[in-house]
Protein backbone atom coordinates (compact mmCIF):
# COMPACT_ATOMS: atom_id res chain seq x y z
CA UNK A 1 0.00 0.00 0.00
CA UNK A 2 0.95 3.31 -0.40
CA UNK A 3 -0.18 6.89 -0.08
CA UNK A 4 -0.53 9.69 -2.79
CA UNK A 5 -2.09 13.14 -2.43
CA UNK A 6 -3.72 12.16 0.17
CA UNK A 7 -5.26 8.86 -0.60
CA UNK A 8 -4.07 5.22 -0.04
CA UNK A 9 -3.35 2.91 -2.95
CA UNK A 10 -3.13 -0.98 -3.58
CA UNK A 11 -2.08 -1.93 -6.42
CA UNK A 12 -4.61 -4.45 -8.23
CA UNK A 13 -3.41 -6.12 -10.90
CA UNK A 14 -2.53 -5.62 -14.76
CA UNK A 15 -4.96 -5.33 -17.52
CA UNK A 16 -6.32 -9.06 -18.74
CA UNK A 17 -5.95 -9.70 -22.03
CA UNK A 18 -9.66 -8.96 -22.93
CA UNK A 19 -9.13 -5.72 -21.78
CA UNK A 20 -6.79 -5.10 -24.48
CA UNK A 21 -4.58 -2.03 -23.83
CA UNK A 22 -5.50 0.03 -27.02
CA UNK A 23 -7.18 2.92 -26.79
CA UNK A 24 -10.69 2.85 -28.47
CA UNK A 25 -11.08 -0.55 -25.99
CA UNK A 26 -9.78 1.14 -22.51
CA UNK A 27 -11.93 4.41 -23.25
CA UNK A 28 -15.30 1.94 -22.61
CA UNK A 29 -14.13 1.43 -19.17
CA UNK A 30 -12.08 5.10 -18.16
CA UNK A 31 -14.10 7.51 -16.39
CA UNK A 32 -12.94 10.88 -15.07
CA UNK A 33 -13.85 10.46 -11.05
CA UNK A 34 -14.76 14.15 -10.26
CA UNK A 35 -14.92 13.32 -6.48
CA UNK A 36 -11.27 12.00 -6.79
CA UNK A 37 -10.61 15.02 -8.94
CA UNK A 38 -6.77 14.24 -9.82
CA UNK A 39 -5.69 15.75 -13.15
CA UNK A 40 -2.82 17.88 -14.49
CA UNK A 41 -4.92 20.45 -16.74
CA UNK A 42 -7.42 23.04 -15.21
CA UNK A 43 -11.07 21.99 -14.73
CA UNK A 44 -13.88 23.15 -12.26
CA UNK A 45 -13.55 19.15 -10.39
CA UNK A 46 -10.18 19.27 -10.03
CA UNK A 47 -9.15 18.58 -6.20
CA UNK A 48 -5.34 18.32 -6.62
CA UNK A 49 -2.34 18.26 -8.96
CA UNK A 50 -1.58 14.67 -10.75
CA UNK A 51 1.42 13.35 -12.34
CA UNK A 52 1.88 10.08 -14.03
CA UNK A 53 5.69 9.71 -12.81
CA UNK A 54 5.14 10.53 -9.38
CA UNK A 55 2.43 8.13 -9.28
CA UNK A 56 4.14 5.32 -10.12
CA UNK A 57 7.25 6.99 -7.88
CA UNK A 58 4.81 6.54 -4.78
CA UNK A 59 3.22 3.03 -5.52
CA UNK A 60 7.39 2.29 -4.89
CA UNK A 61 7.77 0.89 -8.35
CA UNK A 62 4.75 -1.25 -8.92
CA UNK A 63 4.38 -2.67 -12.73
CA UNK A 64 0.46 -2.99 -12.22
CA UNK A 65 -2.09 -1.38 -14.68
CA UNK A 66 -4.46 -1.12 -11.84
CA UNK A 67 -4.73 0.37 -8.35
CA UNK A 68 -7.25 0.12 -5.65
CA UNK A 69 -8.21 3.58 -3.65
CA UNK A 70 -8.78 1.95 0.08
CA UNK A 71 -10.68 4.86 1.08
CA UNK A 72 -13.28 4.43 -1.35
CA UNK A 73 -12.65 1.48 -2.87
CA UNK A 74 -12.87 2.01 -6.80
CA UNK A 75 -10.20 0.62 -9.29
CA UNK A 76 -8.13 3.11 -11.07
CA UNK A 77 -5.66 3.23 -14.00
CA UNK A 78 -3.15 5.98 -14.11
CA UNK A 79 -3.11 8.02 -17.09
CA UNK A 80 -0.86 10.62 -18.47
CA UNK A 81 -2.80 13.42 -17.62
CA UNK A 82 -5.26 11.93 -15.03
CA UNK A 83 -5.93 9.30 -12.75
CA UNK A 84 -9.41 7.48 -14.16
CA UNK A 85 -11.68 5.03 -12.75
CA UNK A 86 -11.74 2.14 -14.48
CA UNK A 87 -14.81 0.79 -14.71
């Protein structure tokens, strides 16, 4: 586990094979969590500043796709400019 603007973080697992890592599949199951609100660009839901590298800096080198938020306990998959649910 580990912590990250505020939040706590397990890491999951990696993306199964039907959840093919191309883009036009993954954008079916990314959602922007506006109660989350972690993003690098300005928005009126945005809670706090996101980067991809000091994500993965935090999670203490973890080579998972996926990352479970304890305090709420949704799935998310880091992005380059924003940390989305992956539903």
């Amino acid at each position: 586990m580990f912590k990250y603007n505020g939040y706590h973080f397990e890491p999951e697992r990696n993306l199964k094979e039907c959840e093919d890592k191309n883009l036009y599949t993954l954008s079916k199951h990314l959602k922007s969590d506006t109660e989350l609100g972690m993003c690098n660009y300005e928005t009126d839901w945005k809670k706090c500043d996101y980067s991809l590298e000091k994500f993965y800096t935090a999670s203490c080198g973890s080579k998972c796709d996926l990352f479970r938020c304890v305090e709420n306990g949704k799935l998310y998959i880091p992005g380059e400019h924003e940390l989305f649910e992956f539903i």
